[in-house]
N, C-alpha and C. Protein backbone atom coordinates (compact mmCIF):
# COMPACT_ATOMS: atom_id res chain seq x y z
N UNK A 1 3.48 -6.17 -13.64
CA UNK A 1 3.07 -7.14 -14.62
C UNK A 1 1.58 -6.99 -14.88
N UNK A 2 1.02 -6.98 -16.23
CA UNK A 2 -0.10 -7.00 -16.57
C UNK A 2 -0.67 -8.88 -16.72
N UNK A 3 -2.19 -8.77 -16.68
CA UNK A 3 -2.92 -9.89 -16.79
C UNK A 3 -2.79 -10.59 -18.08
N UNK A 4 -2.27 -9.43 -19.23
CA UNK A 4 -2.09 -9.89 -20.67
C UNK A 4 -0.67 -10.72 -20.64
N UNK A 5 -0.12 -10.45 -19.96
CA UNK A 5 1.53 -11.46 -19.88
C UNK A 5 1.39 -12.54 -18.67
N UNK A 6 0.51 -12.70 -18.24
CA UNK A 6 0.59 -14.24 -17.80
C UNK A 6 -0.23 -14.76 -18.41
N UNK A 7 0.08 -16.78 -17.91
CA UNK A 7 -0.62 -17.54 -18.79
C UNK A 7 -2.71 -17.72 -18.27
N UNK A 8 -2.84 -17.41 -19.40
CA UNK A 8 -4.44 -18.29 -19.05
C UNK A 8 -4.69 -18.98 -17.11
N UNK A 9 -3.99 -19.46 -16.97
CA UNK A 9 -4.15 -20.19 -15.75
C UNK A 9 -4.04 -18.95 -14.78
N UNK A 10 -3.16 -17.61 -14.94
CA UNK A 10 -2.63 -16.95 -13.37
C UNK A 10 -3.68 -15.59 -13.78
N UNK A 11 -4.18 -15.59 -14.82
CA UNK A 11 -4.79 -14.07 -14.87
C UNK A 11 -5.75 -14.05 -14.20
N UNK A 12 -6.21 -14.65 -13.48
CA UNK A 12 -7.53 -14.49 -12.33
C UNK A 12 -6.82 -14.13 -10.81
N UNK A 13 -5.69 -14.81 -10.64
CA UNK A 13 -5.10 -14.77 -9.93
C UNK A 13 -4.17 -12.98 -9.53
N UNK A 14 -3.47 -12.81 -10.80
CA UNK A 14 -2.85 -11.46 -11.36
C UNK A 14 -4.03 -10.08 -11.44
N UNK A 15 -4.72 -10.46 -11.55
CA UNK A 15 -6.20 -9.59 -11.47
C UNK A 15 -6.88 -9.66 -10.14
N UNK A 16 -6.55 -10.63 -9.46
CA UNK A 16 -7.57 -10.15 -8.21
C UNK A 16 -6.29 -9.82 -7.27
N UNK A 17 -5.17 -10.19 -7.41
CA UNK A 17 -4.19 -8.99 -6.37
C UNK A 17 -3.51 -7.76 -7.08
N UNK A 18 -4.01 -7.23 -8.16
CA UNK A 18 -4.05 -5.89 -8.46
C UNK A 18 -5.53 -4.90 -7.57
N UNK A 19 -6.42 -6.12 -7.78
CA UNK A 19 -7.35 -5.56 -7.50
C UNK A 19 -7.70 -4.93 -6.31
N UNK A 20 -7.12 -6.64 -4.95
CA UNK A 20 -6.82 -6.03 -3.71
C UNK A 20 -5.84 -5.21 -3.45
N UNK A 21 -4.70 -4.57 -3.98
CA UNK A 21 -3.96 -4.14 -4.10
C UNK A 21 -4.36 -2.71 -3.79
N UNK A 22 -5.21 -2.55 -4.61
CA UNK A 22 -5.68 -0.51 -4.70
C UNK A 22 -6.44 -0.59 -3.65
N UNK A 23 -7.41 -1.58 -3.67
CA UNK A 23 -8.18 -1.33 -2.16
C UNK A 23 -7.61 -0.94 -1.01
N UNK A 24 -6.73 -1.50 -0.89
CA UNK A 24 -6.23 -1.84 0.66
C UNK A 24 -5.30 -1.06 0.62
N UNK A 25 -4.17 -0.54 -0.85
CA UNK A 25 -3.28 0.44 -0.77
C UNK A 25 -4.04 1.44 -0.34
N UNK A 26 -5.38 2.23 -0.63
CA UNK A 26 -5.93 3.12 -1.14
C UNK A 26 -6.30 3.77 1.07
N UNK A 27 -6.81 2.59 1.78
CA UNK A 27 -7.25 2.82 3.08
C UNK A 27 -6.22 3.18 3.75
N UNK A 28 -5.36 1.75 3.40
CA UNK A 28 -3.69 2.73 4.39
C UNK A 28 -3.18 3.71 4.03
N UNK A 29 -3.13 4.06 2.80
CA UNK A 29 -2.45 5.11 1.95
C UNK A 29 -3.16 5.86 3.29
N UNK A 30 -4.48 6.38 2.88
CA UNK A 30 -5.14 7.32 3.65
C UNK A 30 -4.84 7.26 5.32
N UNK A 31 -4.94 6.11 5.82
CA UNK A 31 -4.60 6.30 7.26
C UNK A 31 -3.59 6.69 7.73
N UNK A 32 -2.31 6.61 6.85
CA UNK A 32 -0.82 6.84 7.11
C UNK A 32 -0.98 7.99 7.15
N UNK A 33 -1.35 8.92 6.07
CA UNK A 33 -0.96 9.81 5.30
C UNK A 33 -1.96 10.84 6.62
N UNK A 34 -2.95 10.59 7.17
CA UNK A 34 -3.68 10.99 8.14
C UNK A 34 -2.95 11.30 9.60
N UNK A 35 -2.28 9.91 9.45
CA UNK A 35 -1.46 10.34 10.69
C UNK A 35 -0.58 11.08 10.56
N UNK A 36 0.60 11.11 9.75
CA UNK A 36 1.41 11.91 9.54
C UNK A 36 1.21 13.49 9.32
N UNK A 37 -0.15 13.80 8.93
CA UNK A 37 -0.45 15.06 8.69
C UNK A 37 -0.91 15.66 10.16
N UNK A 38 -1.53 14.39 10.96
CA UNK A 38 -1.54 15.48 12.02
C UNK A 38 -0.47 15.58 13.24
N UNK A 39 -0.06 14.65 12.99
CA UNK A 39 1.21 14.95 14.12
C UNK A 39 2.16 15.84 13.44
N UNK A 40 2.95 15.39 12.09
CA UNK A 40 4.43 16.77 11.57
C UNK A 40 3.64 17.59 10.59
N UNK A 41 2.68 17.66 10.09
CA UNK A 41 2.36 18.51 8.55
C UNK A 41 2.36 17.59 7.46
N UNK A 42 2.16 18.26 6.54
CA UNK A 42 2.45 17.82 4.86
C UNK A 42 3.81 17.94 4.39
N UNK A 43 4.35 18.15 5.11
CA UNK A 43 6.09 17.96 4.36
C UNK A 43 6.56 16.79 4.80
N UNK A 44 5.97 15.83 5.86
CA UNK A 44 6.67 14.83 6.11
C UNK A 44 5.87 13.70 5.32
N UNK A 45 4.67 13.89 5.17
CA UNK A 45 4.45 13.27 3.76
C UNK A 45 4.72 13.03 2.35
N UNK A 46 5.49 14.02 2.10
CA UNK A 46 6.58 13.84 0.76
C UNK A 46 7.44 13.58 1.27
N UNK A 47 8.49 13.52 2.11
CA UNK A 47 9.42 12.82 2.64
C UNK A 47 9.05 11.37 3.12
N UNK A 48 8.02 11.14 3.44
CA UNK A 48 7.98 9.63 3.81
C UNK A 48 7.52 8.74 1.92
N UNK A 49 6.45 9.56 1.05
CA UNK A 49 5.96 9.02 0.48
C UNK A 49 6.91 8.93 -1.05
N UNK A 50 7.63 10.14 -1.06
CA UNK A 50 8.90 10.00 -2.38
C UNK A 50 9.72 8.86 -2.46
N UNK A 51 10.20 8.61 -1.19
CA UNK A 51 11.10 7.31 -1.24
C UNK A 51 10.10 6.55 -2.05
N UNK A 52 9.23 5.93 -0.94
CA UNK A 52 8.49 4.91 -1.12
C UNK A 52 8.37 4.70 -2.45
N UNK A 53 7.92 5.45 -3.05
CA UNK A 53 7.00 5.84 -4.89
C UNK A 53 8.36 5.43 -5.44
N UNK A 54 10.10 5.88 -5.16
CA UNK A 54 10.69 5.62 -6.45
C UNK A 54 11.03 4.57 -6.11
N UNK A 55 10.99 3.72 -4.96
CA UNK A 55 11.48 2.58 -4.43
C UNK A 55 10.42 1.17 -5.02
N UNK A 56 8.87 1.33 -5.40
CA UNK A 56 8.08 0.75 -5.66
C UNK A 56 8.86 1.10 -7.64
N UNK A 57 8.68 2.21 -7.57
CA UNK A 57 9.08 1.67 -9.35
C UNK A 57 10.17 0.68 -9.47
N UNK A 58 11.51 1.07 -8.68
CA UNK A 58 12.89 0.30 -8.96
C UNK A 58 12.49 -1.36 -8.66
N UNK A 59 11.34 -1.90 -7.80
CA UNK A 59 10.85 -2.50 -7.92
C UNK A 59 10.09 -3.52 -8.87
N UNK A 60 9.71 -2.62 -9.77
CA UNK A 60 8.27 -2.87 -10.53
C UNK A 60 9.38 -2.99 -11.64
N UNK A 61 9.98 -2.30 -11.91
CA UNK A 61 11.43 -2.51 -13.11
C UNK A 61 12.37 -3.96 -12.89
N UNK A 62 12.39 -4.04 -11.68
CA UNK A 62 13.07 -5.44 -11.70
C UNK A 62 12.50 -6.44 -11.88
N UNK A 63 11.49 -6.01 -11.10
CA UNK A 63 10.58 -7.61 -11.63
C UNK A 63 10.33 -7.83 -13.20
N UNK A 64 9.78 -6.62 -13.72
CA UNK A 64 9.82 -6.82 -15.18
C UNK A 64 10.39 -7.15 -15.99
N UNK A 65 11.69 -6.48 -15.93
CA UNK A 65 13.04 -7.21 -16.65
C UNK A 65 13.16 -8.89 -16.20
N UNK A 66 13.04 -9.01 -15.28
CA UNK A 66 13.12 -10.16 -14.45
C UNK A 66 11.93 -11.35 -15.67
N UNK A 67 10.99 -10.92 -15.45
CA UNK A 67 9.85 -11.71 -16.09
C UNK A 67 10.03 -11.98 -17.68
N UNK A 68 10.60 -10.31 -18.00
CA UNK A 68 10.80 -10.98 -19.79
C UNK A 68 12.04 -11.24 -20.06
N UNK A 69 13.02 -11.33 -19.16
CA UNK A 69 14.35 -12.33 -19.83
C UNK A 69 13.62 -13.47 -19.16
N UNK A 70 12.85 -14.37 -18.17
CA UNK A 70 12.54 -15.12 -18.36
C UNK A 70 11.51 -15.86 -19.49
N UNK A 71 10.70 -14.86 -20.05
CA UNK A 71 9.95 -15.35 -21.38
C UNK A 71 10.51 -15.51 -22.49
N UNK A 72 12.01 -14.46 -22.50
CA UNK A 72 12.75 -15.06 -23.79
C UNK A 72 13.20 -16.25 -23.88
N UNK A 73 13.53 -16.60 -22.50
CA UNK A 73 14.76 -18.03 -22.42
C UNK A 73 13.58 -19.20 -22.54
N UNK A 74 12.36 -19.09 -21.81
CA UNK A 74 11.24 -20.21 -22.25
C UNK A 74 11.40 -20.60 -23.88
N UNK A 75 11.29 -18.74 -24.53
CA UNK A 75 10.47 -18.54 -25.97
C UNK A 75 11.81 -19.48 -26.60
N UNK A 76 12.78 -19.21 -26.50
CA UNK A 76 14.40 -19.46 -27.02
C UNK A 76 14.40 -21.58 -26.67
N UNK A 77 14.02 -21.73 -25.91
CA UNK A 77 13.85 -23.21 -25.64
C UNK A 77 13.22 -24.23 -27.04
C-alpha cells in the first residue's frame, strides 16, 4: 500500500513503517545473508531468499486486493 491510498490521518503513520521497514529489512537482510554465506555458500541464499521474495509478493497482492474491494464497498455506500 502506498501513502497516496490512505486517509490524511494514516500517511504519517504508512510512511514511517515503510520507512523503518528498509532500514531494518536492509541490516538483517545483510546479517542473514552473511551468515548463510559463510557457513553453506551462495546457493543457499537463493534458496532461502526466492521463497521468501515470492511469498512477500503473494502477500503484498492480498492485502491489496484486500484494501481496494474494501474502498469500493466504502465508495459504493
Amino acid at each position: 500500500m502506498t501513502a497516496q491510498q490512505q486517509s490524511p490521518k494514516q500517511r504519517g503513520t504508512v510512511m514511517s513503517l515503510a520507512s523503518y521497514n528498509m532500514v531494518a529489512g536492509g541490516g538483517i537482510g545483510v546479517m542473514i545473508n552473511g551468515m548463510l554465506l559463510s557457513e553453506w555458500g551462495y546457493h543457499v541464499v537463493y534458496l532461502v531468499g526466492g521463497p521468501g521474495i515470492i511469498l512477500a509478493a503473494l502477500l503484498i497482492y492480498a492485502v491489496t486486493i484486500h484494501s481496494s474491494r474494501a474502498q469500493s464497498e466504502e465508495t459504493a455506500r
